[in-house]
PDB file of N, CA and C in Angstrom:
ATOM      1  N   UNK A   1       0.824  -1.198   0.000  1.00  0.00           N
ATOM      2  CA  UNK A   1       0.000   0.000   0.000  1.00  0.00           C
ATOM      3  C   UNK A   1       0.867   1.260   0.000  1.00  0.00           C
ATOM      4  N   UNK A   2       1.824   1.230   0.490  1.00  0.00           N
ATOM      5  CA  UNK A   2       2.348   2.759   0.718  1.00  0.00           C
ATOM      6  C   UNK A   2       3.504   2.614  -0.449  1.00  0.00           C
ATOM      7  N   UNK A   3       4.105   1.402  -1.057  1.00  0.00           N
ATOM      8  CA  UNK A   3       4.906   1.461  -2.399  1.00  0.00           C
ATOM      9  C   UNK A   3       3.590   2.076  -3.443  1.00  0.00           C
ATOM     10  N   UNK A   4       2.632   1.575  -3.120  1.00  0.00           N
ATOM     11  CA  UNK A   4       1.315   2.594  -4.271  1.00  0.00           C
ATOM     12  C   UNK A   4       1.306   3.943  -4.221  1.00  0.00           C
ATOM     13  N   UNK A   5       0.973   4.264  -2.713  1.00  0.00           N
ATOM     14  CA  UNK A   5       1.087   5.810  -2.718  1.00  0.00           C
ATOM     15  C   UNK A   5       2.056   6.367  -2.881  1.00  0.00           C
ATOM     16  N   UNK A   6       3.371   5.910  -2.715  1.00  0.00           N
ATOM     17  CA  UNK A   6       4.447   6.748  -3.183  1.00  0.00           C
ATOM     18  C   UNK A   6       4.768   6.798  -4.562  1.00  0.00           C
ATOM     19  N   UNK A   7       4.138   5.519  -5.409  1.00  0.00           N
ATOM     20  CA  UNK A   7       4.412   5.414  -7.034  1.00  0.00           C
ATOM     21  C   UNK A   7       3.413   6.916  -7.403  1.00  0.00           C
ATOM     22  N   UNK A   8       1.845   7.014  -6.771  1.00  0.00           N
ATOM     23  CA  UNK A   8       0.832   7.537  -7.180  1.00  0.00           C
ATOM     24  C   UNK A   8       1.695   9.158  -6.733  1.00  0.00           C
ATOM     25  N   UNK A   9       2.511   9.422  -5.795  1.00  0.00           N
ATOM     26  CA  UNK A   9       3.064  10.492  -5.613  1.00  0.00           C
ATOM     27  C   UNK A   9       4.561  11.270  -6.571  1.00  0.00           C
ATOM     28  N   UNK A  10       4.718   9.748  -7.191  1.00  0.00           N
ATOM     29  CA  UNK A  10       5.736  10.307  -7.867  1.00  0.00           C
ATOM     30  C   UNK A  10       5.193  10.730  -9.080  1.00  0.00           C
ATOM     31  N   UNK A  11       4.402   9.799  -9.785  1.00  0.00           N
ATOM     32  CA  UNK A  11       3.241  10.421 -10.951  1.00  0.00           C
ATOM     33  C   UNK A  11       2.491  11.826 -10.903  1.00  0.00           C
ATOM     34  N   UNK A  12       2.637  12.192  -9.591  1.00  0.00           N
ATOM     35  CA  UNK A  12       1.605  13.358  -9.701  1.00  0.00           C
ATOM     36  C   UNK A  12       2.027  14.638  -9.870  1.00  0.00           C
ATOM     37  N   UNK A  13       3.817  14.244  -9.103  1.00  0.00           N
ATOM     38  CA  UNK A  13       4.672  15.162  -9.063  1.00  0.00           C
ATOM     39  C   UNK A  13       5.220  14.979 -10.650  1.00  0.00           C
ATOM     40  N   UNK A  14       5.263  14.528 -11.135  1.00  0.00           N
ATOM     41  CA  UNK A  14       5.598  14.129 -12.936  1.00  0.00           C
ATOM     42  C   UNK A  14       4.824  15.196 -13.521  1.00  0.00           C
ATOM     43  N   UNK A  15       2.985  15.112 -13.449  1.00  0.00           N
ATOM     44  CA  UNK A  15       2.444  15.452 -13.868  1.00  0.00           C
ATOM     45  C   UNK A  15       2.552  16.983 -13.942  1.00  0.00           C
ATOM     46  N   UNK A  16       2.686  17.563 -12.079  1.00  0.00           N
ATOM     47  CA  UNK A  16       2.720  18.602 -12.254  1.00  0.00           C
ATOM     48  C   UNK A  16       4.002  19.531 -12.866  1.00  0.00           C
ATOM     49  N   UNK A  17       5.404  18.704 -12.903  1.00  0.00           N
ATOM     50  CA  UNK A  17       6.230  19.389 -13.632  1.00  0.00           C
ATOM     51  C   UNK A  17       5.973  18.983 -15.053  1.00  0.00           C
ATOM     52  N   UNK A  18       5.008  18.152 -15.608  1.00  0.00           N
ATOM     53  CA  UNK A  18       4.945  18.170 -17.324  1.00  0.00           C
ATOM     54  C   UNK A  18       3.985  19.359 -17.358  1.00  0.00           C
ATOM     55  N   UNK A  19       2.715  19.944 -16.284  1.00  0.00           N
ATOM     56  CA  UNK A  19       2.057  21.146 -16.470  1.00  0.00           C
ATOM     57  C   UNK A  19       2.698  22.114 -16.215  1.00  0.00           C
ATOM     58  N   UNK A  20       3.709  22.571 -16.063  1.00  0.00           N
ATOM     59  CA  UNK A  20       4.594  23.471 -15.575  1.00  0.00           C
ATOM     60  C   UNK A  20       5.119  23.566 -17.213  1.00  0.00           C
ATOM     61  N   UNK A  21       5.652  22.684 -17.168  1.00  0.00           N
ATOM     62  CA  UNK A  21       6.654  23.302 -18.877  1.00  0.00           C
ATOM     63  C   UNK A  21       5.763  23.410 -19.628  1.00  0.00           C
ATOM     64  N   UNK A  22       4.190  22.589 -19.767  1.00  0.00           N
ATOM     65  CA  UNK A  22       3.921  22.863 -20.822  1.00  0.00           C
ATOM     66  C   UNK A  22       2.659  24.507 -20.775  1.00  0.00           C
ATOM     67  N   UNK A  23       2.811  25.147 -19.354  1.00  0.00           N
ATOM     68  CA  UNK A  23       2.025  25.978 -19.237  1.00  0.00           C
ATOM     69  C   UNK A  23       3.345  27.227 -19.962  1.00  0.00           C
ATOM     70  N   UNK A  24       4.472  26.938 -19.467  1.00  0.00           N
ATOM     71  CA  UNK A  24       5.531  27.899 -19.949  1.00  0.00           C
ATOM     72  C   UNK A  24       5.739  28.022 -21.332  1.00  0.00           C
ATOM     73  N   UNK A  25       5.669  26.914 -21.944  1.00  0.00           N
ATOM     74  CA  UNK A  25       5.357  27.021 -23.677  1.00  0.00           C
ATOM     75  C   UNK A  25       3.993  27.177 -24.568  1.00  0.00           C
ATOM     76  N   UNK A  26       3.307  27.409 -23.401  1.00  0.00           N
ATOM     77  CA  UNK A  26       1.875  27.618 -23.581  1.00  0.00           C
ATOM     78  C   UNK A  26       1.991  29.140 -23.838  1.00  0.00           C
ATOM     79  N   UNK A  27       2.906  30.221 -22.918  1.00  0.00           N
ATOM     80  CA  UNK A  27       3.444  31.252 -22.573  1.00  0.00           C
ATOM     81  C   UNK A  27       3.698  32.069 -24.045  1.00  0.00           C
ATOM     82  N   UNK A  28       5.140  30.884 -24.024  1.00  0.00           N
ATOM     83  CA  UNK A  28       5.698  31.609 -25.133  1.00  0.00           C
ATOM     84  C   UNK A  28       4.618  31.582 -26.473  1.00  0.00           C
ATOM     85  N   UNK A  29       4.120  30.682 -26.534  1.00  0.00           N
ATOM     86  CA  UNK A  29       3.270  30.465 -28.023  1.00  0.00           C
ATOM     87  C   UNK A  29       2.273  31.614 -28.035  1.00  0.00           C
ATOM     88  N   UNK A  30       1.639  32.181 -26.987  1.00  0.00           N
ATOM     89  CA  UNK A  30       1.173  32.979 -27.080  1.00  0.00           C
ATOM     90  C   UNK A  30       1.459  34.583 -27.327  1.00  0.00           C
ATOM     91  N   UNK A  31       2.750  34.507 -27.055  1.00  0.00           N
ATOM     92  CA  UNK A  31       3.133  35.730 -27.124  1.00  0.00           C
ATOM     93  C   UNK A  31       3.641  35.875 -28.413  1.00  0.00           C
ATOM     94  N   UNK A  32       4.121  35.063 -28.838  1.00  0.00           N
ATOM     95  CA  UNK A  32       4.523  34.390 -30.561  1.00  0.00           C
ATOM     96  C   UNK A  32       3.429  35.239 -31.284  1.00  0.00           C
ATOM     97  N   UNK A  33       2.718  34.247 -30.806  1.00  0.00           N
ATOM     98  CA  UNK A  33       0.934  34.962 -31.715  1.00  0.00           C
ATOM     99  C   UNK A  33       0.866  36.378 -31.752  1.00  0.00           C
ATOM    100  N   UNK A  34       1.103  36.919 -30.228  1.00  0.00           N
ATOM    101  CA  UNK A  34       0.364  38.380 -30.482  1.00  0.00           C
ATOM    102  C   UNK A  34       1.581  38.817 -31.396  1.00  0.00           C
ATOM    103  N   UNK A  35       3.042  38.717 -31.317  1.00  0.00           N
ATOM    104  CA  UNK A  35       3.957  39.272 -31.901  1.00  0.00           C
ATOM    105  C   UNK A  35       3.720  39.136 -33.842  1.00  0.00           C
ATOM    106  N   UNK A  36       3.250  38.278 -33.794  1.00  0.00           N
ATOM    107  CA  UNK A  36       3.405  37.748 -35.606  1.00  0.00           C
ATOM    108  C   UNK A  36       1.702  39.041 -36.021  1.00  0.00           C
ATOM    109  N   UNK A  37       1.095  38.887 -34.753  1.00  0.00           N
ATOM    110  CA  UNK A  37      -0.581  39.425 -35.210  1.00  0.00           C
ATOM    111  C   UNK A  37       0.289  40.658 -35.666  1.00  0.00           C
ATOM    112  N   UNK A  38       1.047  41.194 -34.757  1.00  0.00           N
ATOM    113  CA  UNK A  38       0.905  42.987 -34.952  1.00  0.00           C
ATOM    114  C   UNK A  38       2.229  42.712 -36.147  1.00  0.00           C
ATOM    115  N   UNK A  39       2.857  42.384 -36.539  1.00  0.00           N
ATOM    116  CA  UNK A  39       3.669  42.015 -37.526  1.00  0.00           C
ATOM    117  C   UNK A  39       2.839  42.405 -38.643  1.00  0.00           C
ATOM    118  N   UNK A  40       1.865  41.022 -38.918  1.00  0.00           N
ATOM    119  CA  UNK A  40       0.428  41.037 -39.957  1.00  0.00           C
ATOM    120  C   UNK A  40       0.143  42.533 -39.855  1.00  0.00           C
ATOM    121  N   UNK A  41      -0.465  42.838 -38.995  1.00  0.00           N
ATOM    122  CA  UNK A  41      -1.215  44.624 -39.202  1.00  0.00           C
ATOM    123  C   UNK A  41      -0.379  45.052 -39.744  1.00  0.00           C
ATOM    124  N   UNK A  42       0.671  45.414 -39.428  1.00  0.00           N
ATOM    125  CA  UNK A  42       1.615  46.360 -39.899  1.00  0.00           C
ATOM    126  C   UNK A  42       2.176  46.503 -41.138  1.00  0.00           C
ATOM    127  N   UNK A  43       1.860  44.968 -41.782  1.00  0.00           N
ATOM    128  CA  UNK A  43       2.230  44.291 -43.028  1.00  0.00           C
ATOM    129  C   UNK A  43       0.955  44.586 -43.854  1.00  0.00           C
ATOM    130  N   UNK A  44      -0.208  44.890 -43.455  1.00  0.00           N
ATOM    131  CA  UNK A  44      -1.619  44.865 -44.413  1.00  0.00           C
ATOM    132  C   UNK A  44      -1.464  45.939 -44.574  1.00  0.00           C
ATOM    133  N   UNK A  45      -1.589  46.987 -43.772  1.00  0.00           N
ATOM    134  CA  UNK A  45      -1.535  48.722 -44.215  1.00  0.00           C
ATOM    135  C   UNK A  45      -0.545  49.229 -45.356  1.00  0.00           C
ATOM    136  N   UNK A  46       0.597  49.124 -45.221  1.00  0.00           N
ATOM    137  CA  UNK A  46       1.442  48.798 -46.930  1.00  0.00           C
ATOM    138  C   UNK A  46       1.219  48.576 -48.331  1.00  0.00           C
ATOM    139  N   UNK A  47       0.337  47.010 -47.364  1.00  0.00           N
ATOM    140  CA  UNK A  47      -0.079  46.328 -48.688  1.00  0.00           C
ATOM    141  C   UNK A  47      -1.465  47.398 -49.646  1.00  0.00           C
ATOM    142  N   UNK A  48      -2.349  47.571 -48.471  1.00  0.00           N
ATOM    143  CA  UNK A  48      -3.562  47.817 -49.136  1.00  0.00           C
ATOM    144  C   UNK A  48      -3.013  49.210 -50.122  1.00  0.00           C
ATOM    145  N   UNK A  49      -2.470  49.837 -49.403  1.00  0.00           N
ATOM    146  CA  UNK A  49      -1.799  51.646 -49.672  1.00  0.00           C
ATOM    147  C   UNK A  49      -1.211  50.886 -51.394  1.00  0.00           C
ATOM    148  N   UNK A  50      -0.371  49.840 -51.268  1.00  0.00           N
ATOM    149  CA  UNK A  50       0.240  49.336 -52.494  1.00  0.00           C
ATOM    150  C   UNK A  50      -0.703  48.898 -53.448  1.00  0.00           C
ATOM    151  N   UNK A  51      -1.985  48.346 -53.227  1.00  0.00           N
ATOM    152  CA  UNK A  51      -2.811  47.938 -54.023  1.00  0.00           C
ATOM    153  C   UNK A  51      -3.572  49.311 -54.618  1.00  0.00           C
ATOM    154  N   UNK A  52      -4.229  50.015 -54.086  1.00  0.00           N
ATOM    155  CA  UNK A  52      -4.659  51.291 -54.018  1.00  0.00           C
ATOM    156  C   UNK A  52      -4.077  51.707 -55.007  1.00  0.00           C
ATOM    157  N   UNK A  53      -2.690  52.164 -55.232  1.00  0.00           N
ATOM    158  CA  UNK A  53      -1.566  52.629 -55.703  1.00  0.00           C
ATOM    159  C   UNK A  53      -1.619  52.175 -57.044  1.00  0.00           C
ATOM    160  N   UNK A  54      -1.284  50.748 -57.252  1.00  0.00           N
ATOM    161  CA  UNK A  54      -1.211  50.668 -58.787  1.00  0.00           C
ATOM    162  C   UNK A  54      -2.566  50.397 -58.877  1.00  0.00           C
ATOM    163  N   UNK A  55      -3.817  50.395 -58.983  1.00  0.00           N
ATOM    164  CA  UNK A  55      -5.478  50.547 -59.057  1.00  0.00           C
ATOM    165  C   UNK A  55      -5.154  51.438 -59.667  1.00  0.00           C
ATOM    166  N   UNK A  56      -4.540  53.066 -59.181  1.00  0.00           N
ATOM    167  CA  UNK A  56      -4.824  54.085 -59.700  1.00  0.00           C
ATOM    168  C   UNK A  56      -3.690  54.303 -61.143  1.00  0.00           C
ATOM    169  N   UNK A  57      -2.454  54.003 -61.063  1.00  0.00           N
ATOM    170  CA  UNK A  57      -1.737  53.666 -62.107  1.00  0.00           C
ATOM    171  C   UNK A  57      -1.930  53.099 -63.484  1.00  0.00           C
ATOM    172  N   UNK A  58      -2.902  52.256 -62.746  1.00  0.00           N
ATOM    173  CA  UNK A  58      -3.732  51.199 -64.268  1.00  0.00           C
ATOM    174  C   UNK A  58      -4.435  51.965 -64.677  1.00  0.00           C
ATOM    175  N   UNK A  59      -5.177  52.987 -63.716  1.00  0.00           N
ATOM    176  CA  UNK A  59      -6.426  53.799 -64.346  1.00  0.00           C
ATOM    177  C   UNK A  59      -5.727  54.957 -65.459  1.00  0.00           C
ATOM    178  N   UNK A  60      -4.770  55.712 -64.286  1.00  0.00           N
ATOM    179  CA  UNK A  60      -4.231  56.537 -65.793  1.00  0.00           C
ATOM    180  C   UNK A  60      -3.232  55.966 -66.890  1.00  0.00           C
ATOM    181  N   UNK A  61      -3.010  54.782 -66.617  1.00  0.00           N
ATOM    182  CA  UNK A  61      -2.095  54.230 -68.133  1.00  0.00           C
ATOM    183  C   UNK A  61      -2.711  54.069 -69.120  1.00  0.00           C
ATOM    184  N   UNK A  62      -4.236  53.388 -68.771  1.00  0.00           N
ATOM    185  CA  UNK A  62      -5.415  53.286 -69.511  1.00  0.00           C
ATOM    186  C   UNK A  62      -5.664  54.509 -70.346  1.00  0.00           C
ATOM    187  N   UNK A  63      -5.856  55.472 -69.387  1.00  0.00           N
ATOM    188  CA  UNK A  63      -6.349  56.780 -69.673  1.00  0.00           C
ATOM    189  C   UNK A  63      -5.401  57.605 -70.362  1.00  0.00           C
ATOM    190  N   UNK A  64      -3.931  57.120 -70.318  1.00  0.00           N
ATOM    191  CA  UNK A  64      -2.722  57.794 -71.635  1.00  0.00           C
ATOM    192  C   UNK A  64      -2.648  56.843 -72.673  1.00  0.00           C
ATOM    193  N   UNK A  65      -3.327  55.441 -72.959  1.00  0.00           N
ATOM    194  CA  UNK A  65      -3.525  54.902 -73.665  1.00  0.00           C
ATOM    195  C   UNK A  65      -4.592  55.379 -74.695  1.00  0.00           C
ATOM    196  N   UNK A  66      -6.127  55.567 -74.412  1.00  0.00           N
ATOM    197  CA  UNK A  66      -6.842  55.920 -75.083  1.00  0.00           C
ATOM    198  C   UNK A  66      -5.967  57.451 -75.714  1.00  0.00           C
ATOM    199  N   UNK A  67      -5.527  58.385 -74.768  1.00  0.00           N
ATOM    200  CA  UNK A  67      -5.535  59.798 -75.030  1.00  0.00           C
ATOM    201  C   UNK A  67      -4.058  59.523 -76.411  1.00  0.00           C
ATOM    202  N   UNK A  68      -3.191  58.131 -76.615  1.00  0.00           N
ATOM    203  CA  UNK A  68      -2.438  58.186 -77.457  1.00  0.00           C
ATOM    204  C   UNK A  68      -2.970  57.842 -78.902  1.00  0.00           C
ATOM    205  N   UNK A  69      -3.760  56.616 -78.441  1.00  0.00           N
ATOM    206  CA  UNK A  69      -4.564  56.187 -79.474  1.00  0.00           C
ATOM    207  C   UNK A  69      -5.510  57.181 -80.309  1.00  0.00           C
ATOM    208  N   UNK A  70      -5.980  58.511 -79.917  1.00  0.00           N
ATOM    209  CA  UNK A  70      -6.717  59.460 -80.218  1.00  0.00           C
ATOM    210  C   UNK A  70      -5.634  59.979 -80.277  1.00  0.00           C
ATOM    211  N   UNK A  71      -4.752  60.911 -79.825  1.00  0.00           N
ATOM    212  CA  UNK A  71      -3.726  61.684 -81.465  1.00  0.00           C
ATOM    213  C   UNK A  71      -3.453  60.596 -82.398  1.00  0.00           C
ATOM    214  N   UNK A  72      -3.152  59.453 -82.358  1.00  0.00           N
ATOM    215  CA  UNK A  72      -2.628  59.064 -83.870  1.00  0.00           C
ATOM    216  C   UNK A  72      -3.717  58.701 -84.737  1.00  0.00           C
ATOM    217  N   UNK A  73      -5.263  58.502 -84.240  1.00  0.00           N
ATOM    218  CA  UNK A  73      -6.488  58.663 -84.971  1.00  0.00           C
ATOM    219  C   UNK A  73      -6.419  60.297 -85.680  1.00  0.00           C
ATOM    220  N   UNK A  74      -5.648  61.188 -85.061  1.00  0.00           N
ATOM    221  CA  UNK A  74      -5.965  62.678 -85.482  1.00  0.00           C
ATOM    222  C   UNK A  74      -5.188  62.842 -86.369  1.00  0.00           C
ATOM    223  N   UNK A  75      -3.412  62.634 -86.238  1.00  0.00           N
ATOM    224  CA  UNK A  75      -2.706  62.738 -87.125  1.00  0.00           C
ATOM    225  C   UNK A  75      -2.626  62.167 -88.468  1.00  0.00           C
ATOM    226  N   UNK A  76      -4.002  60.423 -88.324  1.00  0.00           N
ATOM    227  CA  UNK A  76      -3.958  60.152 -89.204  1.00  0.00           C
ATOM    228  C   UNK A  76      -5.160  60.900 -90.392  1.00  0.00           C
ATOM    229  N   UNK A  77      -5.726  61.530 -89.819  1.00  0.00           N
ATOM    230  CA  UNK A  77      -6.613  62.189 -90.804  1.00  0.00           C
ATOM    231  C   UNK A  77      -6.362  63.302 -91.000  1.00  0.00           C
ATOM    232  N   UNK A  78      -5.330  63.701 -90.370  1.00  0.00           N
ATOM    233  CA  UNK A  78      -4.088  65.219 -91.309  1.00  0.00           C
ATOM    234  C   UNK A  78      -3.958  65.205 -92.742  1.00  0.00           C
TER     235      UNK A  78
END
């Protein structure tokens, strides 16, 4: 009986140092997370500003496209 309780005491004490490390890497993983989250934010605002950006680029390339295509419609009926 008491070789039981001392096996059941050494298991428990096991247990609580396997909840110990794994509450400490529980720790770090979380802080991982928030670190990579604000990473992400910081990384989308760029991006969108960059998308935005050539949106509007395409619009006036378009728009010096037609305006080229119309002088050489003009010059050609010189």
């Amino acid at each position: 009986m008491n070789e039981q309780i001392r096996l059941m005491d050494q298991n428990l004490k096991c247990l609580r140092d396997a909840e110990e490390k794994y509450s400490q890497k529980e720790d770090i993983y979380e802080e991982e997370i928030k670190i990579l989250t604000d990473e992400l934010k910081g990384a989308e605002t760029p991006a969108e500003f960059t998308e935005r950006l050539v949106a509007k680029l395409e619009k006036e390339n378009l728009s010096a496209q037609r305006m080229l295509y119309q002088t050489l419609l003009d010059l050609n009926e010189m």
